[in-house]
N, C-alpha and C. Protein backbone atom coordinates (compact mmCIF):
# COMPACT_ATOMS: atom_id res chain seq x y z
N UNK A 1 65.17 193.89 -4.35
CA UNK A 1 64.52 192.89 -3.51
C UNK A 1 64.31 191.62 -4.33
N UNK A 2 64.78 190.46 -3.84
CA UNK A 2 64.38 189.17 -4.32
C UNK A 2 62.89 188.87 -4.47
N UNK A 3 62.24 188.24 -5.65
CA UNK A 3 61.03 187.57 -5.58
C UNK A 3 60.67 186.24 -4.46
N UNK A 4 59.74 186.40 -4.11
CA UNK A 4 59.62 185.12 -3.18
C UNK A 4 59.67 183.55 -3.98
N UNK A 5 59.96 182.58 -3.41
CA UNK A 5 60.53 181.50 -4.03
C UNK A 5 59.86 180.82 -4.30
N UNK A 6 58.31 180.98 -4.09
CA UNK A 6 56.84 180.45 -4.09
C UNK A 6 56.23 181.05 -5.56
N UNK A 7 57.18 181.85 -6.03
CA UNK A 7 56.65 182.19 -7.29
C UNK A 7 57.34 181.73 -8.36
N UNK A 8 56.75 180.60 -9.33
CA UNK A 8 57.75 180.07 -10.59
C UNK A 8 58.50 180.55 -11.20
N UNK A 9 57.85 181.90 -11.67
CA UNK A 9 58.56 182.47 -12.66
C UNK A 9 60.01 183.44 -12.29
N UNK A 10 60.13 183.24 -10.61
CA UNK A 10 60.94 184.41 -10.35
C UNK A 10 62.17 183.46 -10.27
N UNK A 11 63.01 184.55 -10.15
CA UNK A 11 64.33 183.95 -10.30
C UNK A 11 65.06 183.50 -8.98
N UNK A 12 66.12 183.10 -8.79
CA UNK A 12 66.26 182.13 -7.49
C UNK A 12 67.39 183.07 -7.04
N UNK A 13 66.72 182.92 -5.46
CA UNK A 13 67.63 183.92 -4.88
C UNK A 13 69.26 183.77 -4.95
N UNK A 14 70.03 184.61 -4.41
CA UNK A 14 71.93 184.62 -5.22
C UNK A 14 71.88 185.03 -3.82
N UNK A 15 73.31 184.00 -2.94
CA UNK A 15 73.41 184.49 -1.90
C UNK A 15 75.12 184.68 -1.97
N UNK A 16 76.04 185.27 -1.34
CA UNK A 16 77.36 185.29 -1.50
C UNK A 16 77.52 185.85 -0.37
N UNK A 17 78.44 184.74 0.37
CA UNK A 17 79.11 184.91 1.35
C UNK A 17 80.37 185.22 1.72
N UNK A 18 81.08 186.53 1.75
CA UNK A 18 81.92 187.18 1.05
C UNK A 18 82.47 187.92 2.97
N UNK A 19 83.91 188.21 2.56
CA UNK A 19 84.42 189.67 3.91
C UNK A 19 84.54 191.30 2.57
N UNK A 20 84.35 191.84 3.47
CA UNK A 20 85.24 193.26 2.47
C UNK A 20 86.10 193.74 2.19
N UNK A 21 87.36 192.87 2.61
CA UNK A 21 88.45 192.68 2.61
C UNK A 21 89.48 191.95 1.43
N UNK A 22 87.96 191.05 0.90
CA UNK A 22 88.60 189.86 0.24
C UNK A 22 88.41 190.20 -1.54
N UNK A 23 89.49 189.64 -2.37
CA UNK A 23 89.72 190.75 -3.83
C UNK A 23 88.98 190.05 -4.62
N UNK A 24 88.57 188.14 -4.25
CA UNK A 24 88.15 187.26 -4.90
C UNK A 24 86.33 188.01 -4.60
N UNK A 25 86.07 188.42 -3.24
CA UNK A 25 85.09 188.55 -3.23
C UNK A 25 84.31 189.63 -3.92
N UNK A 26 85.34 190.90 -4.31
CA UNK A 26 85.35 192.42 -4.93
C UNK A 26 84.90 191.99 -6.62
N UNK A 27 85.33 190.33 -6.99
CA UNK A 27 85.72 190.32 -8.18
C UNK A 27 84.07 189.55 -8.75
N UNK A 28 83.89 188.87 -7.44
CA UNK A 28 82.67 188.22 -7.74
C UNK A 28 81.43 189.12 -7.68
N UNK A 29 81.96 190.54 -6.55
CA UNK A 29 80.17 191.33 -6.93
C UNK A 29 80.95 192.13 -8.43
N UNK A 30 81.94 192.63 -8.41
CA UNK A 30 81.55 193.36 -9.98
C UNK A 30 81.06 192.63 -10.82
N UNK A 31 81.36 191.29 -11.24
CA UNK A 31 80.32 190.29 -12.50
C UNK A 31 78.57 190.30 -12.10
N UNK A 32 78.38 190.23 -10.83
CA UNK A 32 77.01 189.89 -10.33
C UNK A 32 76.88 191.57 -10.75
N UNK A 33 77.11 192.46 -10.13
CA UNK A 33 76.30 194.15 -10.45
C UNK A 33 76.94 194.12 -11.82
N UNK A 34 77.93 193.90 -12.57
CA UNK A 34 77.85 193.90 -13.98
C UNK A 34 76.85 193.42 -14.65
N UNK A 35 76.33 192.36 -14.24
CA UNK A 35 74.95 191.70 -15.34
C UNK A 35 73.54 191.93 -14.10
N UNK A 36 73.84 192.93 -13.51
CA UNK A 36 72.71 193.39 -12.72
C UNK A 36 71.37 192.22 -12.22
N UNK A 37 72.38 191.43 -10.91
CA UNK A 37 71.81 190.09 -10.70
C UNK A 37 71.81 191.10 -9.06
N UNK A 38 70.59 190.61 -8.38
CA UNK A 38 70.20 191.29 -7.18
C UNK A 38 70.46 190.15 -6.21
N UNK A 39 71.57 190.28 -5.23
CA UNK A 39 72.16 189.27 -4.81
C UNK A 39 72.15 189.59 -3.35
N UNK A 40 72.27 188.92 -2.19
CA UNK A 40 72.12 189.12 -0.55
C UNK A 40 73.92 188.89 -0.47
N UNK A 41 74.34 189.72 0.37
CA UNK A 41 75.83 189.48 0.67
C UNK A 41 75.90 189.28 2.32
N UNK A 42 76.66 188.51 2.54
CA UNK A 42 76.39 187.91 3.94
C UNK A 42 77.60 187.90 4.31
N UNK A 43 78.05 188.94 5.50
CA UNK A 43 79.87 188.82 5.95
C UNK A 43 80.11 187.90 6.86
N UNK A 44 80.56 187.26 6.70
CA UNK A 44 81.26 185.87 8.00
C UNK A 44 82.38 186.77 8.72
N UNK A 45 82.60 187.96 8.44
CA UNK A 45 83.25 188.39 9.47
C UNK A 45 82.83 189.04 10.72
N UNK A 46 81.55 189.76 10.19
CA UNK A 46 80.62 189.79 11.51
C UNK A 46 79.68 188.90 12.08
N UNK A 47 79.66 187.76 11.53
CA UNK A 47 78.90 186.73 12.24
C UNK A 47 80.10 184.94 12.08
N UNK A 48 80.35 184.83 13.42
CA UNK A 48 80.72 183.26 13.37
C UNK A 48 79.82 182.59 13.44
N UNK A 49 78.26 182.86 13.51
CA UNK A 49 77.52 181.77 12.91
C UNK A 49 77.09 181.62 11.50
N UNK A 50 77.43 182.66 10.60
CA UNK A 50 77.39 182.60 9.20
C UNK A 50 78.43 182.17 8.56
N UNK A 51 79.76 182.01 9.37
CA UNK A 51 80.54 181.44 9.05
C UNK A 51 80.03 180.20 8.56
N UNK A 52 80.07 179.37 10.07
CA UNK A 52 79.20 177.74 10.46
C UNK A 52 78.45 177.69 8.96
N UNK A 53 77.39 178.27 9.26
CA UNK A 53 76.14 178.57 7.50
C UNK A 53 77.03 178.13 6.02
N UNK A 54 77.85 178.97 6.15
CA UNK A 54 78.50 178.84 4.82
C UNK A 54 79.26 177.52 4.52
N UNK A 55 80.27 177.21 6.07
CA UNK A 55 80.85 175.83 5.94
C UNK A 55 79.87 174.70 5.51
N UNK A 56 78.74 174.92 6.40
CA UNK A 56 77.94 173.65 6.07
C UNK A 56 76.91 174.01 4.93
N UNK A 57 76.80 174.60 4.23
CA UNK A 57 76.21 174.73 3.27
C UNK A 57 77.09 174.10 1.89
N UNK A 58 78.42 174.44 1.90
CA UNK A 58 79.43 174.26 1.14
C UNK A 58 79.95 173.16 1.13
N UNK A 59 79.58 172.55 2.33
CA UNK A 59 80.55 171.10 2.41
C UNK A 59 81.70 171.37 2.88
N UNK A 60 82.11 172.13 3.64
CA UNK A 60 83.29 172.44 4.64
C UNK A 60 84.15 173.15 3.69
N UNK A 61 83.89 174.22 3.12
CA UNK A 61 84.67 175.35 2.53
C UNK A 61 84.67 176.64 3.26
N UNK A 62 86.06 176.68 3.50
CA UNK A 62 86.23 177.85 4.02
C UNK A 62 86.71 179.11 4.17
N UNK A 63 87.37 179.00 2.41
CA UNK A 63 87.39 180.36 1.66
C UNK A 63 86.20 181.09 1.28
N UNK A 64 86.33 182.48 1.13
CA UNK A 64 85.12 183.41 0.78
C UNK A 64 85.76 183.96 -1.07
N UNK A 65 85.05 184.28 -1.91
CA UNK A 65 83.39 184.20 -1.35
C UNK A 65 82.75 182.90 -1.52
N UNK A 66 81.81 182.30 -1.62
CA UNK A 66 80.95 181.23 -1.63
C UNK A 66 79.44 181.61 -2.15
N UNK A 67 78.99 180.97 -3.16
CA UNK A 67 78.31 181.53 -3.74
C UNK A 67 76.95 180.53 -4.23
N UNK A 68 75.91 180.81 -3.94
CA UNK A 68 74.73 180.44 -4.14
C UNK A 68 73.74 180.48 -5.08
N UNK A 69 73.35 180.06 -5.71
CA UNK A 69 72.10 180.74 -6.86
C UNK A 69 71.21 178.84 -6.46
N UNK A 70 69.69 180.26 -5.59
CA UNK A 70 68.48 179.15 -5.34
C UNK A 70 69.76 178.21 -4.02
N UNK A 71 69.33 176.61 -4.62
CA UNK A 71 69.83 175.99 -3.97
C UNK A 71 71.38 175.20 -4.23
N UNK A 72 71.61 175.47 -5.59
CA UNK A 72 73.04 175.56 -6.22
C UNK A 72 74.21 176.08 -5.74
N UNK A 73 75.40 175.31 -5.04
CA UNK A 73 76.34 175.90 -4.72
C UNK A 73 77.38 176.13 -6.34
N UNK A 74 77.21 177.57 -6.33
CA UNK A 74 78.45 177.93 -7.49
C UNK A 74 79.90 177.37 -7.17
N UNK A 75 80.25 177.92 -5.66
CA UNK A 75 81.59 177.43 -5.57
C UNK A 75 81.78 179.36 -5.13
N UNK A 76 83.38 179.51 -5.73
CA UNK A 76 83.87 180.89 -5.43
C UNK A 76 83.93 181.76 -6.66
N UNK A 77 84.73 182.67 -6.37
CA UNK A 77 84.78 183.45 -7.93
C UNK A 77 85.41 182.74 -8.98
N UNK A 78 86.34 182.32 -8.73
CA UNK A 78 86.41 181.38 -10.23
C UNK A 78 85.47 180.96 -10.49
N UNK A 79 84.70 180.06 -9.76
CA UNK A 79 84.09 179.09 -10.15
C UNK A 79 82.88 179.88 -11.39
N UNK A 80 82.19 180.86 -10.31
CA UNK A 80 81.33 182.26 -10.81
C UNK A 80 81.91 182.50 -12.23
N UNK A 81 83.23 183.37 -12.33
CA UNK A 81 83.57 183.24 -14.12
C UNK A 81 83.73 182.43 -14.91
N UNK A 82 84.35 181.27 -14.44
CA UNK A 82 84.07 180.02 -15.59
C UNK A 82 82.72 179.71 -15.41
N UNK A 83 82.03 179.79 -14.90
CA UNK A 83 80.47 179.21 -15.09
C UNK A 83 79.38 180.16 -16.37
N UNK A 84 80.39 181.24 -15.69
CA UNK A 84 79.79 182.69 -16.89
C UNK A 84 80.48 182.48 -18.21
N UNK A 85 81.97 182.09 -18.51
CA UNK A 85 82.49 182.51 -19.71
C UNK A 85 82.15 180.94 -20.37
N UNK A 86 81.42 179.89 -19.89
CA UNK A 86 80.77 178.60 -20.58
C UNK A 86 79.48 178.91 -20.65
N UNK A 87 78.23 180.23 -20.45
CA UNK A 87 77.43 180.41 -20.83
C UNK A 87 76.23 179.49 -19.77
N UNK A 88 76.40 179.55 -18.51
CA UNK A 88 76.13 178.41 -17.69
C UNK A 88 75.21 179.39 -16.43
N UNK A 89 75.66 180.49 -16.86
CA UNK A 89 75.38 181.35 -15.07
C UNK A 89 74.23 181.94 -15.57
N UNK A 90 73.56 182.95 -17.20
CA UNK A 90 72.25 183.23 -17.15
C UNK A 90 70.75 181.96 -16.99
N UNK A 91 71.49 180.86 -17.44
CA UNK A 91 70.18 179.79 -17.34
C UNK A 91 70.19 179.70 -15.97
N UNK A 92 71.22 179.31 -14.70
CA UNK A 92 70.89 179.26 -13.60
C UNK A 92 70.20 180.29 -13.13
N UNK A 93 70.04 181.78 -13.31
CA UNK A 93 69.27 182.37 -13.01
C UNK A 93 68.23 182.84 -13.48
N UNK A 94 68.01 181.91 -14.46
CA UNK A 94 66.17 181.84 -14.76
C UNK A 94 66.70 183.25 -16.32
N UNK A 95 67.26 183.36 -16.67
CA UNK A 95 67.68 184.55 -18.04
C UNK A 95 67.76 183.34 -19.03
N UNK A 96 67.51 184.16 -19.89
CA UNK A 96 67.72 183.88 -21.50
C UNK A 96 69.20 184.23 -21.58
N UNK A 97 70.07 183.05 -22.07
CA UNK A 97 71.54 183.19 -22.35
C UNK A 97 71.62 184.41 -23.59
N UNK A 98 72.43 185.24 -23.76
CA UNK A 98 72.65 186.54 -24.63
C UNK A 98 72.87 186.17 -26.00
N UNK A 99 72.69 186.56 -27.19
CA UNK A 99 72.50 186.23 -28.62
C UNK A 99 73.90 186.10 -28.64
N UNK A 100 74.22 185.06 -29.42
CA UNK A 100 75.46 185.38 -30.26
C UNK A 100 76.09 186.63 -30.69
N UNK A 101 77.68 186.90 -30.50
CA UNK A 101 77.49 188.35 -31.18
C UNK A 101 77.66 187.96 -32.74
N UNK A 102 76.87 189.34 -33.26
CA UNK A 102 76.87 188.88 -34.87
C UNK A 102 75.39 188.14 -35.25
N UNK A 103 74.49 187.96 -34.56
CA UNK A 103 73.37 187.26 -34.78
C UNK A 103 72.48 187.99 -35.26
């Protein structure tokens, strides 16, 4: 369960708007349940108004997945791993970036 957003210290909700179909979207929850980030998944295939949601949230994108942290649009799974392999994705979610290895 997400912390409520009224609380500072909690971390900002992760929304991903994803089908179950899609390999980009398969690729973006294994990194999110890999670093055990508690995320809402929202299918635009059972809702054409979450579709709408996602377009206009995104700025008229209409590949899945689409990805949220708080009020931050990530973008898609690329976007998600390069944001991770530049050390960019634990500060957006309120984490301490991981030690150097060797530190």
């Amino acid at each position: 369960m997400t912390a409520p957003a009224s609380d500072p210290g909690a971390a900002p909700r992760v929304v991903m708007y994803a089908t179950d179909w899609c390999p980009y979207c398969r690729r973006a929850r294994h990194l999110l349940d890999a670093k055990g980030v508690a995320y809402d998944e929202i299918d635009v295939d059972l809702s054409p108004e979450a579709r709408a949601e996602m377009r206009q949230r995104s700025g008229g994108r209409t590949s899945v997945p689409q990805i949220f942290v708080g009020d931050v649009h990530v973008g898609g799974s690329d976007d998600l791993h390069a944001l991770e392999a530049r050390g960019g994705l634990d500060p957006l979610l309120g984490r301490s970036p991981p030690a150097p290895a060797g530190a």
